[in-house]
C-alpha atoms as a PDB file:
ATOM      1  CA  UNK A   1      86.311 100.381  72.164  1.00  0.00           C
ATOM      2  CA  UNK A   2      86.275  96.932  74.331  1.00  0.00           C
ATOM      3  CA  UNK A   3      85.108  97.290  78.095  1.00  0.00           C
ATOM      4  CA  UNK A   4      87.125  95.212  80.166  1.00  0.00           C
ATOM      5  CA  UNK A   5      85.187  92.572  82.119  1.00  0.00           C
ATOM      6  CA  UNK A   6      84.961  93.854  86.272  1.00  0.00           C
ATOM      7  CA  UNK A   7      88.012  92.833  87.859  1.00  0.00           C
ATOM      8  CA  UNK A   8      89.075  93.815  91.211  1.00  0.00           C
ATOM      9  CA  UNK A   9      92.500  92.869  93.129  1.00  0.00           C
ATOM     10  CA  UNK A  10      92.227  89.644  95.739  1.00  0.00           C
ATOM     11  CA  UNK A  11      93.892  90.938  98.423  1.00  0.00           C
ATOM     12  CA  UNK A  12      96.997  93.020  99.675  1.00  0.00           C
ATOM     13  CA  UNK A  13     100.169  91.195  99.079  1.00  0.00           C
ATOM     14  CA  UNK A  14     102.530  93.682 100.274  1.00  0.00           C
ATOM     15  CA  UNK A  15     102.467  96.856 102.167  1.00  0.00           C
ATOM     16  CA  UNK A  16     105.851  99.007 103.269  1.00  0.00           C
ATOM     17  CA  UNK A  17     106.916 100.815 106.006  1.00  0.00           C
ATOM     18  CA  UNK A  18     110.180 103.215 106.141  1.00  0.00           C
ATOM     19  CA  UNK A  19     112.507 102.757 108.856  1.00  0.00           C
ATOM     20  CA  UNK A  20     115.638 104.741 109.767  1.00  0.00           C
ATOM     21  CA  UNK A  21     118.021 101.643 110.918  1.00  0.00           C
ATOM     22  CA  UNK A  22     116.976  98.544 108.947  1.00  0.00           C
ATOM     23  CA  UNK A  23     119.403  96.058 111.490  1.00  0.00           C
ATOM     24  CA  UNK A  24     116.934  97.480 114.446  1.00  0.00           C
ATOM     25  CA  UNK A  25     113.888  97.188 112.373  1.00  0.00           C
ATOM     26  CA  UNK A  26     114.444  93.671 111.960  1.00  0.00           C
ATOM     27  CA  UNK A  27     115.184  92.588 115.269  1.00  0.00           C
ATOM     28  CA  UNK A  28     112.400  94.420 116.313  1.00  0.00           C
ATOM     29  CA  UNK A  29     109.614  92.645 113.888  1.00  0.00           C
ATOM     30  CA  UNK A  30     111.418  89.317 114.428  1.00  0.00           C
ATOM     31  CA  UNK A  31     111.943  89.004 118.073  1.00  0.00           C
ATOM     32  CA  UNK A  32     109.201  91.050 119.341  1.00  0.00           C
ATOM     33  CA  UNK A  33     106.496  89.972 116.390  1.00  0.00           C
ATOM     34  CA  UNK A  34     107.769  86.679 115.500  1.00  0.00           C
ATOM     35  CA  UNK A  35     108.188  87.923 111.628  1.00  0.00           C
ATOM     36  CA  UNK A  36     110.476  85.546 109.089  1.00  0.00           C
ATOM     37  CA  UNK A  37     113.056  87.858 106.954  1.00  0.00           C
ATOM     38  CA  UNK A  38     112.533  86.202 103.750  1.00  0.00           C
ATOM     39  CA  UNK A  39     114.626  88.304 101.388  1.00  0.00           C
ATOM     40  CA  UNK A  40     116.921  91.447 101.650  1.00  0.00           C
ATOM     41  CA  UNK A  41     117.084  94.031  99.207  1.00  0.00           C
ATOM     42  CA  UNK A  42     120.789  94.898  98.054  1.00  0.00           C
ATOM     43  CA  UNK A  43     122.899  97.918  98.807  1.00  0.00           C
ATOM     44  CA  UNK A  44     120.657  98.552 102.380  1.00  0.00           C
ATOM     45  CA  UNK A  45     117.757  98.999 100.479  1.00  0.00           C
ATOM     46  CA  UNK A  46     115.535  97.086 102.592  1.00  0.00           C
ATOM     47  CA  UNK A  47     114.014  94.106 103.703  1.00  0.00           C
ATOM     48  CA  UNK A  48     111.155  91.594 103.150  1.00  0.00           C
ATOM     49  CA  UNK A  49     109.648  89.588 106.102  1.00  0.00           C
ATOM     50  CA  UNK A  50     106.503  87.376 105.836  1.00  0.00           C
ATOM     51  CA  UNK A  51     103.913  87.820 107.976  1.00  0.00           C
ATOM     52  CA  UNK A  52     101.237  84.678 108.730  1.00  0.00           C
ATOM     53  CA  UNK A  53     101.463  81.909 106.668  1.00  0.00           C
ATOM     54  CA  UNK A  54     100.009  83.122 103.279  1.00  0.00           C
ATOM     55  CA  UNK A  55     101.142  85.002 100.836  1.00  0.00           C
ATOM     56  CA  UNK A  56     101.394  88.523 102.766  1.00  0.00           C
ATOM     57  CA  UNK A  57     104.839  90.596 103.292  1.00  0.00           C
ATOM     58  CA  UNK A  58     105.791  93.564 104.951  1.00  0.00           C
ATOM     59  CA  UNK A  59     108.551  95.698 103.733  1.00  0.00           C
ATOM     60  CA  UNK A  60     110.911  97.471 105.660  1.00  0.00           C
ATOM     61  CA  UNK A  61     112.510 100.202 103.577  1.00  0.00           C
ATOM     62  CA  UNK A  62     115.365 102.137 104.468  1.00  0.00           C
ATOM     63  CA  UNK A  63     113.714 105.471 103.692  1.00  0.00           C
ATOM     64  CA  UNK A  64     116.673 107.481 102.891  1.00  0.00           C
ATOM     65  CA  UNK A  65     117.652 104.692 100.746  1.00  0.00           C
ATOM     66  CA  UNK A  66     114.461 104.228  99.064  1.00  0.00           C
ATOM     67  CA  UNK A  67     114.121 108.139  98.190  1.00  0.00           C
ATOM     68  CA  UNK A  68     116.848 107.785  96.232  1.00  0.00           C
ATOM     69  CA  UNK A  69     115.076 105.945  93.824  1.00  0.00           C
ATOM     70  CA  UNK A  70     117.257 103.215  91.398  1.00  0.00           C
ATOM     71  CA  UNK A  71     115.863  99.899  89.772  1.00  0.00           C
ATOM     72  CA  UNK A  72     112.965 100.409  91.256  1.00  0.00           C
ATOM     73  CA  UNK A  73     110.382 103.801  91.274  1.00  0.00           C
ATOM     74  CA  UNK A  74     111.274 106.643  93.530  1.00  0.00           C
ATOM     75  CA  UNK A  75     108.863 106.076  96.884  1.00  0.00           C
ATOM     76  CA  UNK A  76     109.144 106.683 100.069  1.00  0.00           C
ATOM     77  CA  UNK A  77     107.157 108.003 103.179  1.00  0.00           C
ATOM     78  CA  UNK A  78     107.649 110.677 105.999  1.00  0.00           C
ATOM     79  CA  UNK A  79     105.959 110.593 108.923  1.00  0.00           C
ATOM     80  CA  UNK A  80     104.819 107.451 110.638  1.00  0.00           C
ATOM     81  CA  UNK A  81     103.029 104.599 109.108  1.00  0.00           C
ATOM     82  CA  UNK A  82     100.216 102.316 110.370  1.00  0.00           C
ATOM     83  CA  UNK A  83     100.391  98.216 109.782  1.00  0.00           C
ATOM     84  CA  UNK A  84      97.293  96.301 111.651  1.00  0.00           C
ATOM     85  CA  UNK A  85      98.130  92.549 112.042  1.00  0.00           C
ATOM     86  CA  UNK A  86      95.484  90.431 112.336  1.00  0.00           C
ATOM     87  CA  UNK A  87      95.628  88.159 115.149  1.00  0.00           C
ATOM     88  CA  UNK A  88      92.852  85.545 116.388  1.00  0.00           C
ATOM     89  CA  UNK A  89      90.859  86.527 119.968  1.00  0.00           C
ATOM     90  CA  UNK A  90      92.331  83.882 121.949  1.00  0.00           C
ATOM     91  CA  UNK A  91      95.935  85.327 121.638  1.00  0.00           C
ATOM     92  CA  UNK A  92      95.177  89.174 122.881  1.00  0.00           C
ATOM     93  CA  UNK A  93      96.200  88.122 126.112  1.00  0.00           C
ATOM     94  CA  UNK A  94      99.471  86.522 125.067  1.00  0.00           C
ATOM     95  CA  UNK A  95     100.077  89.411 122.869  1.00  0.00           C
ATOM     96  CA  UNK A  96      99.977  91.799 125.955  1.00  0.00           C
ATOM     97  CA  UNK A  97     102.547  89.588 127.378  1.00  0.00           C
ATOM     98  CA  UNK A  98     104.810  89.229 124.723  1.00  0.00           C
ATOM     99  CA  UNK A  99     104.870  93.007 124.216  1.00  0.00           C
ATOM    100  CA  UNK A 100     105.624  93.361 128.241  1.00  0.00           C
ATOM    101  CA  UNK A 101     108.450  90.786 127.804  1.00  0.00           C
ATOM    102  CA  UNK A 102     109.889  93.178 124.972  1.00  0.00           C
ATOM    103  CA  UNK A 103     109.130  96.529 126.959  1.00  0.00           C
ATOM    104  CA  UNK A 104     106.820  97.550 124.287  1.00  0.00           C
ATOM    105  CA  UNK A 105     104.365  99.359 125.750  1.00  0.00           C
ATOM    106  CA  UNK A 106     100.720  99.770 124.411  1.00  0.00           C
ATOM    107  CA  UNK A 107      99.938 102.753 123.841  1.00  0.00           C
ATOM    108  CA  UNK A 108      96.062 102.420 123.361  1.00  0.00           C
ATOM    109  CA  UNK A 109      93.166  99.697 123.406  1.00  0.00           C
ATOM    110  CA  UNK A 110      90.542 100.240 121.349  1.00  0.00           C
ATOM    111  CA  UNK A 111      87.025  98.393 120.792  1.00  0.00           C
ATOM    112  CA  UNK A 112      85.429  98.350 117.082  1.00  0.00           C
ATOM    113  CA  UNK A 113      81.739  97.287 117.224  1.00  0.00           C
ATOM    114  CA  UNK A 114      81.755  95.241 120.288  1.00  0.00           C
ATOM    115  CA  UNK A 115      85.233  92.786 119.440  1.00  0.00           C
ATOM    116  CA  UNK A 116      88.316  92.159 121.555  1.00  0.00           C
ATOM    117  CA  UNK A 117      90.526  95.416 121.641  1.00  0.00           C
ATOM    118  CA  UNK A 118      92.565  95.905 119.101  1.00  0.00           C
ATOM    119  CA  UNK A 119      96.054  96.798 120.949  1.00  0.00           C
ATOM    120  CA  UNK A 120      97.997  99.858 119.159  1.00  0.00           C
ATOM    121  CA  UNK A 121     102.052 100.064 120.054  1.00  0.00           C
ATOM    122  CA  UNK A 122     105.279 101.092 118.133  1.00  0.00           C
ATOM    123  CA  UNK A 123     107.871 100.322 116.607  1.00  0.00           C
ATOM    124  CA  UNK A 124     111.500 101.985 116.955  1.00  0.00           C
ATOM    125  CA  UNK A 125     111.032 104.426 114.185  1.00  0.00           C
ATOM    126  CA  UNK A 126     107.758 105.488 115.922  1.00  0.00           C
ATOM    127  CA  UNK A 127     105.453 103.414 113.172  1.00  0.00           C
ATOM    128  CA  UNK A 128     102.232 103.076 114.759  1.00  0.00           C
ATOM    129  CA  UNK A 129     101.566  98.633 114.963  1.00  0.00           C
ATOM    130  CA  UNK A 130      98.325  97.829 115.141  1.00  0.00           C
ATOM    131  CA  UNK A 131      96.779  94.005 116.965  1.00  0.00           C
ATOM    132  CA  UNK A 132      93.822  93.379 115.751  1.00  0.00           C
ATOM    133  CA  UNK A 133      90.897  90.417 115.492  1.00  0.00           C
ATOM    134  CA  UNK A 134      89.937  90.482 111.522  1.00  0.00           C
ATOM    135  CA  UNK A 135      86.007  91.233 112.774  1.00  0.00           C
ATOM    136  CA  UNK A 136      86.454  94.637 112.836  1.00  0.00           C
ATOM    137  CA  UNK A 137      85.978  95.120 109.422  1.00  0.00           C
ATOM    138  CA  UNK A 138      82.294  94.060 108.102  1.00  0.00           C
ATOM    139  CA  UNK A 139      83.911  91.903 105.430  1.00  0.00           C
END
């Protein structure tokens, strides 16, 4: 038997959430997060927006959709998600006003080992958003 050399993925290219009203769940992670929709899955299905400039994509699934499975495997989620964007330290303070201007309230601030807060809010189907400087993590 051959061992495989180490190998170990480079990153996270995509991550989902599952929404109830996909049309609402767009405008809310365009307009209120800035977020491009860069594809859009057929039949309802869902919906892929970029997020930053790199290769990184959230996915908006229309859960009862999704659970339905098709071309693709049978997924889907209940209960709220968590997505933590990183942003830079500069912008927190923009961020709170951005998320005033949208009536998005915060619904918590919290401090990882001594960095800017990371600022935790919602999104219409109750996903938990998360604002956060990439120092948190010890990487």
């Amino acid at each position: 038997m051959q061992i495989s050399p180490k190998i170990s993925p480079h990153g996270v290219l995509e991550t989902s959430l599952y929404v109830s009203d996909l049309t609402r769940a767009l405008t809310f992670y365009e307009n209120v997060l800035g977020l491009k929709k860069i594809d859009a899955f057929p039949a309802g299905r869902g919906a892929a927006v970029q997020v930053g400039s790199g290769p990184s994509v959230l996915l908006l699934f229309c859960a009862a959709i999704t659970l339905t499975g098709g071309t693709f495997p049978e997924h889907g989620a209940e209960g709220h998600g968590h997505v933590a964007f990183r942003i830079e330290p500069e912008e927190l303070e923009a961020w709170r006003s951005r998320l005033r201007e949208h009536s998005v309230p915060i619904e918590r601030e919290l401090v990882f080992r001594g960095n800017p807060p990371s600022l935790y809010f919602r999104d219409p189907d109750g996903n938990s958003l998360e604002l956060s400087v990439a120092a948190i993590w010890p990487l």
